[in-house]
Protein backbone atom coordinates (compact mmCIF):
# COMPACT_ATOMS: atom_id res chain seq x y z
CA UNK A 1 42.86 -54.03 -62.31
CA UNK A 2 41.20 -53.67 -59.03
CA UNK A 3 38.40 -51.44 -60.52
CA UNK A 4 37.97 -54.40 -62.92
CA UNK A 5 38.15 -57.03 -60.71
CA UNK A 6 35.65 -55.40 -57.97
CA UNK A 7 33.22 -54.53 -60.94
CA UNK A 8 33.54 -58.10 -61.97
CA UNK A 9 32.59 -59.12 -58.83
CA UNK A 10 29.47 -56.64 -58.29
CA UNK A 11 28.43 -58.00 -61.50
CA UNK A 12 28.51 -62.22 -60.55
CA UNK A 13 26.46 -61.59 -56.83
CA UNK A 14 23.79 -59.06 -59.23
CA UNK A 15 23.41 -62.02 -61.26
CA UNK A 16 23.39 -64.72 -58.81
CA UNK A 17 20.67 -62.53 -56.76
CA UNK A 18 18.20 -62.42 -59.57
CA UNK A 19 19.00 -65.97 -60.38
CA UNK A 20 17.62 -66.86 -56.97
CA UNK A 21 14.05 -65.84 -57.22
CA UNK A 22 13.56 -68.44 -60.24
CA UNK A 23 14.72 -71.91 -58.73
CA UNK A 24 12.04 -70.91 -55.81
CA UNK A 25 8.73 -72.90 -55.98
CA UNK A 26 5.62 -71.29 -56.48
CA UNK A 27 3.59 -70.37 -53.70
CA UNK A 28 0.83 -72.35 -53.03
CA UNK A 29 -2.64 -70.29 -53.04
CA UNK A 30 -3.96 -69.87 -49.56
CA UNK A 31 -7.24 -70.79 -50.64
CA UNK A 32 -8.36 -73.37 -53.12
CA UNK A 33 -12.19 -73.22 -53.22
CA UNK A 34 -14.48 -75.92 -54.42
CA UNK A 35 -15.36 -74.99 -57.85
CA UNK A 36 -17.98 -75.19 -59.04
CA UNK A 37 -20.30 -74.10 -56.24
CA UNK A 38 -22.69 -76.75 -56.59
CA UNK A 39 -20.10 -79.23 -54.76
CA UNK A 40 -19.60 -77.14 -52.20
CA UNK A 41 -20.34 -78.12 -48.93
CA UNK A 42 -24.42 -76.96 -47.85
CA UNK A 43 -25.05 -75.74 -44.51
CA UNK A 44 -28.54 -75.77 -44.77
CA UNK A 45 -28.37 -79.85 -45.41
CA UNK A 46 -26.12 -80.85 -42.85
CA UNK A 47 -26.96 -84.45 -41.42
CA UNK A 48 -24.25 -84.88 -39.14
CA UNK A 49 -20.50 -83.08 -38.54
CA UNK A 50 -17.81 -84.61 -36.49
CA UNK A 51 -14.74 -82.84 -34.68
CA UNK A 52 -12.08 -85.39 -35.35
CA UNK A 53 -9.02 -82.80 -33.40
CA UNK A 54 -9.06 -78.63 -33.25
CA UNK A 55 -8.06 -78.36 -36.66
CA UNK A 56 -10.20 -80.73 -38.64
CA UNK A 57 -14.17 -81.81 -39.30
CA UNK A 58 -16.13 -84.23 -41.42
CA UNK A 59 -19.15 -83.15 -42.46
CA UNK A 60 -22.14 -84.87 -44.44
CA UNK A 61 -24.83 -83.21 -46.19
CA UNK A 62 -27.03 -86.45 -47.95
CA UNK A 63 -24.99 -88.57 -49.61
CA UNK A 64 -21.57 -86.16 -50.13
CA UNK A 65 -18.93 -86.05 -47.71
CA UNK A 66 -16.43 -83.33 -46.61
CA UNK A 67 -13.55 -82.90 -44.49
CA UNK A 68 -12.92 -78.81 -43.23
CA UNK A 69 -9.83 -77.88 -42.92
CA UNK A 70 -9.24 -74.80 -40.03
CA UNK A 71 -6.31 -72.12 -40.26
CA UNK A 72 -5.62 -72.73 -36.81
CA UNK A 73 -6.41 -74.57 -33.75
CA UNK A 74 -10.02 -74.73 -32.14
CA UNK A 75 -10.47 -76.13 -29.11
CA UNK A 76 -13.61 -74.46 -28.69
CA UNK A 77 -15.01 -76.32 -30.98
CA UNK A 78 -15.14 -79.24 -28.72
CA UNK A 79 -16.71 -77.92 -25.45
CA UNK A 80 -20.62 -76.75 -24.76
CA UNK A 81 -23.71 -77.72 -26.46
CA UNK A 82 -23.16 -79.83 -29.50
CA UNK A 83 -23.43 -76.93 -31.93
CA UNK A 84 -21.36 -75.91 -34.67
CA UNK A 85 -22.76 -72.75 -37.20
CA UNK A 86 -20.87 -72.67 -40.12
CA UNK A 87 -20.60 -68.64 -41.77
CA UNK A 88 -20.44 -68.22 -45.47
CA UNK A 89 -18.24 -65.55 -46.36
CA UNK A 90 -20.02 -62.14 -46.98
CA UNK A 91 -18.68 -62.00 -50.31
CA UNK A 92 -21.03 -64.97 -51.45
CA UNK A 93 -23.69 -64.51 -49.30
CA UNK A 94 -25.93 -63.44 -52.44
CA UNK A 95 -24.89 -65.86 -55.13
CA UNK A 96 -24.74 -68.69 -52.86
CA UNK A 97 -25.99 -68.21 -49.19
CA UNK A 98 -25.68 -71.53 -47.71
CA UNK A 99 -22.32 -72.63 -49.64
CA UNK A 100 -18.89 -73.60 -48.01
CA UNK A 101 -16.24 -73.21 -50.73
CA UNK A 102 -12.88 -73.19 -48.48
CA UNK A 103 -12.84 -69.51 -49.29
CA UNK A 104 -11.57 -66.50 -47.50
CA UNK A 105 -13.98 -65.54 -45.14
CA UNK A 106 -16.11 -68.72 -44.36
CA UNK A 107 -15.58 -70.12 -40.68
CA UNK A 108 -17.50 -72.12 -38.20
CA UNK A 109 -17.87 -71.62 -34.90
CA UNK A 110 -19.21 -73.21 -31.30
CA UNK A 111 -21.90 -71.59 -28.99
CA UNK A 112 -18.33 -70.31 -27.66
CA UNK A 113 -16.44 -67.38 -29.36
CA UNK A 114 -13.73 -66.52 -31.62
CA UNK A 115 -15.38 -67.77 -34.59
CA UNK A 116 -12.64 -70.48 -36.48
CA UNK A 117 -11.50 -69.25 -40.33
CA UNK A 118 -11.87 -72.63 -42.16
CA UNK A 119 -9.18 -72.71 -44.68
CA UNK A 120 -9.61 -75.63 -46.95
CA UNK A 121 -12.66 -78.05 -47.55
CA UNK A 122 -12.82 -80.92 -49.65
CA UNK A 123 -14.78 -84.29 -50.78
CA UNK A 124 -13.83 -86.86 -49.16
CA UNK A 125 -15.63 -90.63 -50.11
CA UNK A 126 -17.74 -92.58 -47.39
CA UNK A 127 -14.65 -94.77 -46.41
CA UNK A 128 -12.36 -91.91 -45.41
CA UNK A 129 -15.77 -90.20 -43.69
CA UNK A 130 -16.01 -93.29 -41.56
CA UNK A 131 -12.58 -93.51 -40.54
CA UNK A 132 -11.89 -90.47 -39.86
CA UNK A 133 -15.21 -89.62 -37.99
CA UNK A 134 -15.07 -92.88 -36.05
CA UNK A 135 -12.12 -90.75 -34.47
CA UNK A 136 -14.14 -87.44 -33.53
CA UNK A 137 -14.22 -86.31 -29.93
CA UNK A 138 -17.39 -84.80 -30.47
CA UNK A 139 -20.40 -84.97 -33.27
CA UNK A 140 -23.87 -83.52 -33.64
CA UNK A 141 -26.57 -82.93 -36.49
CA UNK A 142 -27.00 -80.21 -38.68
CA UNK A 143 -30.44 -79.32 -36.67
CA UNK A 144 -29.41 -76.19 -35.37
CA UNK A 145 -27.75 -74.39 -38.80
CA UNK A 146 -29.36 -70.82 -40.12
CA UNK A 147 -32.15 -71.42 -42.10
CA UNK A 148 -32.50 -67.80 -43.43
CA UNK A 149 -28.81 -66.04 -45.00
């Protein structure tokens, strides 16, 4: 009965164990890139880019909007010359040289180092551009991005 019982028991907490991993959610993908590439944010046509707190920019590039996500804290983003160079990942450097997805790999940085991993960007319309840039701490052009991959 107690050989039973214990086997019994074994069996419920193997059950309830695999049981677990299903009522989980699903991870949500570190990256989400802009698809498809021609949305993606241009650093060779940047007009004007705004650091609205160390984790977040606006950007505009003509008439489209953006708002950059960063994986972490920045600060350096808001001290020295108002430059910001934005790094396509290395991966796309040759189908799309001048293109900021929000993929792994692409990060912008300040005339002061660590570069910043951007982790997300995204479209953003003219009204949410305004309000949150009308926040930044800092801004500057696009005058001083690579012109050459």
């Amino acid at each position: 009965m107690k050989s039973a019982l214990t086997g019994l028991l074994s069996l419920s907490l193997a059950v309830a164990a695999n049981a677990a991993p299903a009522q989980t959610k699903p991870k949500t993908p570190a990256y989400t890139p802009l698809r498809p590439v021609a949305d993606c944010l241009r650093t060779d046509r940047i007009d004007e880019w705004h650091v609205v707190n160390p984790r977040t920019l606006t950007v505009r590039n003509g008439p489209n909007r953006f708002l950059v996500k960063l994986q972490a804290s920045c600060p350096q983003l808001g001290y020295g010359p108002p430059t910001l160079r934005f790094q396509t990942s290395k991966a796309n450097r040759a189908v799309a040289p001048f293109s900021i997805c929000g993929e792994a790999g692409e990060s912008v940085r300040s005339m002061q180092p660590p570069p910043c991993p951007i982790q997300s960007v995204r479209k953003i319309d003219k009204a949410e551009f305004d309000k949150l840039s009308a926040h930044a701490g800092r801004n500057g052009s696009g005058a001083n991005q690579p012109t050459k991959p």
